[in-house]
Protein backbone atom coordinates (compact mmCIF):
# COMPACT_ATOMS: atom_id res chain seq x y z
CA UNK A 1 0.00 0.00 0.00
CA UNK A 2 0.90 3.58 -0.85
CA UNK A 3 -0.08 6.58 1.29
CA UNK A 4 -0.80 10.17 0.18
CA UNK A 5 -1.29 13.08 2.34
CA UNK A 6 -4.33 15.57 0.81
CA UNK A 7 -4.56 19.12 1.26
CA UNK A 8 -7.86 20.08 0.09
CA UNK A 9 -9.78 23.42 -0.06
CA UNK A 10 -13.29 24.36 -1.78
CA UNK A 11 -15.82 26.97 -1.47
CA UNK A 12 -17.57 25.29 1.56
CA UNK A 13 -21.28 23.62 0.33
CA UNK A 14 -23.34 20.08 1.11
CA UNK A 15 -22.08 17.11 -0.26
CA UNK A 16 -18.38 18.22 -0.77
CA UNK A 17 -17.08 15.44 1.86
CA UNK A 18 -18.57 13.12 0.00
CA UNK A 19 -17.79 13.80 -3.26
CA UNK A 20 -13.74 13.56 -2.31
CA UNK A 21 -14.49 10.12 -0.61
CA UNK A 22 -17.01 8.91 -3.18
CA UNK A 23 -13.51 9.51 -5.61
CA UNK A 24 -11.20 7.88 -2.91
CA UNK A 25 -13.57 4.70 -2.62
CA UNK A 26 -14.04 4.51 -6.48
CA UNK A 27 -9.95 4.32 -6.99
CA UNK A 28 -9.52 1.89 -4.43
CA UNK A 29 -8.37 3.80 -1.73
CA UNK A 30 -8.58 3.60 1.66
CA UNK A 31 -9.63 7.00 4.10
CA UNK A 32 -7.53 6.45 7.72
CA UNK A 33 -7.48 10.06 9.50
CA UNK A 34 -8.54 13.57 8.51
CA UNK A 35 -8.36 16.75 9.93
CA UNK A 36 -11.20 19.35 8.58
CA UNK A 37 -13.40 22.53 8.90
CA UNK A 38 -15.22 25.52 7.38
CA UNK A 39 -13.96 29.41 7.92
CA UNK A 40 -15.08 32.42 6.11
CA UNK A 41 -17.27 30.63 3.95
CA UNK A 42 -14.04 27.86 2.05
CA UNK A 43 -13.51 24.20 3.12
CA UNK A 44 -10.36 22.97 3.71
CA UNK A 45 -8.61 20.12 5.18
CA UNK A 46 -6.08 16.76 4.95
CA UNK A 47 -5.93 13.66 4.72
CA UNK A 48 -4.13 10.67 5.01
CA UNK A 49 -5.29 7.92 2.35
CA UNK A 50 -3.88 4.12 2.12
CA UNK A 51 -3.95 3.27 -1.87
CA UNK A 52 -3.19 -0.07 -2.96
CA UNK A 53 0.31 0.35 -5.84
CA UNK A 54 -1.62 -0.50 -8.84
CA UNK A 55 -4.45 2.15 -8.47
CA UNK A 56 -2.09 4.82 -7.14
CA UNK A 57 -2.14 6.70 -10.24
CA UNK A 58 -5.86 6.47 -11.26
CA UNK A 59 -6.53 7.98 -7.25
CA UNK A 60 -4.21 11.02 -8.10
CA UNK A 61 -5.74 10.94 -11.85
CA UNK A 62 -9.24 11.36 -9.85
CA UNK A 63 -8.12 13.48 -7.65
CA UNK A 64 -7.04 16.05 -9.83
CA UNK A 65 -10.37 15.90 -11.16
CA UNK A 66 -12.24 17.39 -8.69
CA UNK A 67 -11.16 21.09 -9.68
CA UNK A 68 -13.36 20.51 -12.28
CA UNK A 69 -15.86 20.49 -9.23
CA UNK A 70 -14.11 23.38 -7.12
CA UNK A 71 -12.16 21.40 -5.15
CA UNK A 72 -8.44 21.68 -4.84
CA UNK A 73 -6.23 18.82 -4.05
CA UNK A 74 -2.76 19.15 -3.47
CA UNK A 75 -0.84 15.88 -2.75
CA UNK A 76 1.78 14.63 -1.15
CA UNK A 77 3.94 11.10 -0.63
CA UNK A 78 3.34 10.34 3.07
CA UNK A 79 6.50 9.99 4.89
CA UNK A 80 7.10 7.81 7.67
CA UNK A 81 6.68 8.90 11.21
CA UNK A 82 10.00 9.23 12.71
CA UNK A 83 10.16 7.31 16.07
CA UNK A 84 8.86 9.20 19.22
CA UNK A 85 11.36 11.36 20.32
CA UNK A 86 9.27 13.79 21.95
CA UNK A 87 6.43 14.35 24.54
CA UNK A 88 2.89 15.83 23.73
CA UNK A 89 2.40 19.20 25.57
CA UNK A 90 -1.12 21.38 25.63
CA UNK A 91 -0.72 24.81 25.00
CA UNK A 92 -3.39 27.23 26.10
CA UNK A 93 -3.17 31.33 25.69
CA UNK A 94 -5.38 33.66 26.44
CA UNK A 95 -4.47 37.47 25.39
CA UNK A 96 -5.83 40.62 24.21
CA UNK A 97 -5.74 40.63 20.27
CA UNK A 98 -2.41 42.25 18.28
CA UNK A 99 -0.87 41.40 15.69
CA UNK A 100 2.27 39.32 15.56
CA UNK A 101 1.14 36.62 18.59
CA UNK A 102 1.25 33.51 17.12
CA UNK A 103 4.62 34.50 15.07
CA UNK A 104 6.31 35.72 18.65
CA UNK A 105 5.78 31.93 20.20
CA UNK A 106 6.16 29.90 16.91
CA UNK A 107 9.64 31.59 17.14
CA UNK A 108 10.72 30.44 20.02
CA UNK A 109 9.23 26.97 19.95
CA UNK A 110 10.90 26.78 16.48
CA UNK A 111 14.42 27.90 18.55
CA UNK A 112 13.11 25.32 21.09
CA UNK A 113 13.49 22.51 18.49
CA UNK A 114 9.64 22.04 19.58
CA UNK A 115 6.89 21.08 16.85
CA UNK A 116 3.42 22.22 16.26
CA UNK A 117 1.20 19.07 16.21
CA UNK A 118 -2.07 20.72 16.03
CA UNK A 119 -3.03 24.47 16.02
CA UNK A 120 -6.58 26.49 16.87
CA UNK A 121 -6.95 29.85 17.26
CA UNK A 122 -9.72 32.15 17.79
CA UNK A 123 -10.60 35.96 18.31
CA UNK A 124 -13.91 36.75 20.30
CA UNK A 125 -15.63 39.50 22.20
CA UNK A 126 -13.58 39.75 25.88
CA UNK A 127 -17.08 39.06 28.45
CA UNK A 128 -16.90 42.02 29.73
CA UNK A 129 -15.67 44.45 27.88
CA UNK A 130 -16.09 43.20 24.29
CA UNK A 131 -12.48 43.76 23.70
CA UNK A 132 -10.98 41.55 21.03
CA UNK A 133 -9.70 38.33 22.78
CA UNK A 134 -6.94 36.09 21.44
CA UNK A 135 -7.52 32.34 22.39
CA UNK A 136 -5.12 29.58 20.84
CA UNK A 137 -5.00 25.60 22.10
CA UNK A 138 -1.69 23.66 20.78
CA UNK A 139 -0.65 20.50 20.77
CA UNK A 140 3.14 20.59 21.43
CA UNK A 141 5.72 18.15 20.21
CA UNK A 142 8.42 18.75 23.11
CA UNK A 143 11.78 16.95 22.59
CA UNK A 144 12.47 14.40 25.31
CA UNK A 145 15.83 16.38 26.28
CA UNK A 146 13.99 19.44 26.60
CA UNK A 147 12.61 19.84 30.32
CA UNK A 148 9.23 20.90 30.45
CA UNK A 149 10.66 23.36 32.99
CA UNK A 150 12.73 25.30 30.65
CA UNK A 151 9.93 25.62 28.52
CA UNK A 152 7.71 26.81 30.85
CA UNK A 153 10.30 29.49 32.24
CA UNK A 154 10.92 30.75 28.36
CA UNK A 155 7.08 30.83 27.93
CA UNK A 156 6.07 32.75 31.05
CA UNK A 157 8.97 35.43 29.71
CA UNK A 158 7.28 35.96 26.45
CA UNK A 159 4.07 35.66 27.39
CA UNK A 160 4.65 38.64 29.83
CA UNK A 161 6.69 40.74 27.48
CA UNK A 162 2.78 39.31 25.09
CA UNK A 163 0.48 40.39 27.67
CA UNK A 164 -0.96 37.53 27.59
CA UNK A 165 -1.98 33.90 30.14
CA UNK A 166 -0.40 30.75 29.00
CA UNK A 167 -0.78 27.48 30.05
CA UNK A 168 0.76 24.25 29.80
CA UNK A 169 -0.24 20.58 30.75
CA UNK A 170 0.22 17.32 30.11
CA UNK A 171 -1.89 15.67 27.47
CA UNK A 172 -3.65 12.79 29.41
């Protein structure tokens, strides 16, 4: 079996899901995990799809097809997980809105050697005040020679300089 990693992104409507898996299915491929949502009105997500060798290039064929439909595929070989050398971390921060946030910490985790596994962020109302609010949850890839202490002192110093309340914790 070959693997692909998807990228896809459409103007969001009903039935777009299934028309990318109707596609996979019909080439003899094989959906395992998926990561996807709607924002501002466009689709997007990945994918990780198990093909067997002999259909590989009919799925891509297919694949391509759908920007006939509005959908956008960009693909990728899948590479193979290295072995786990790290320890997942939760991130949460909670800041007034400015610009130039999420590049100050993805900086240093980047000088951390630490990886972004997952990323959401948000910007609502503040309760009280209606002031724009900057939320993000991570999931961090911490090396295993990187105490979590270090981390959290090199944090707390940006987020002060930030103005903003971060969080770490174990993922359970």
């Amino acid at each position: 079996m070959d693997h692909l990693v998807l990228t896809v992104i459409a103007p969001d409507q009903p039935g777009l899901v299934e028309r990318i898996a109707q596609c996979i299915a019909a080439h003899g491929g094989n959906w395992l995990e998926s990561r996807m949502s709607r924002m501002a009105g466009q689709f997007a997500g990945i994918l990780r799809v198990a093909v067997p060798a002999e259909g590989y290039d009919e799925l891509v064929e297919g694949l391509q097809g759908l920007n006939a439909h509005g959908i956008r595929v960009m693909l990728a070989q899948s590479g193979i997980d290295p072995a786990c050398t790290w320890k997942p971390i939760l991130l949460d921060l909670v800041g007034n809105d400015r610009p130039g946030i999420v590049r100050d910490i993805t900086r240093l985790l980047a000088e951390l050697g630490v990886n972004l596994e997952s990323l959401i962020t948000e910007v609502m109302p503040a309760p009280m005040s209606s002031e724009p609010l900057f939320h993000a949850e991570a999931v961090l890839a911490v090396p295993l020679t990187l105490s979590l202490d270090v981390l959290q002192a090199k944090l707390e110093t940006l987020a002060d300089d930030l103005m903003v309340e971060l969080n770490l914790h174990k993922e359970k």
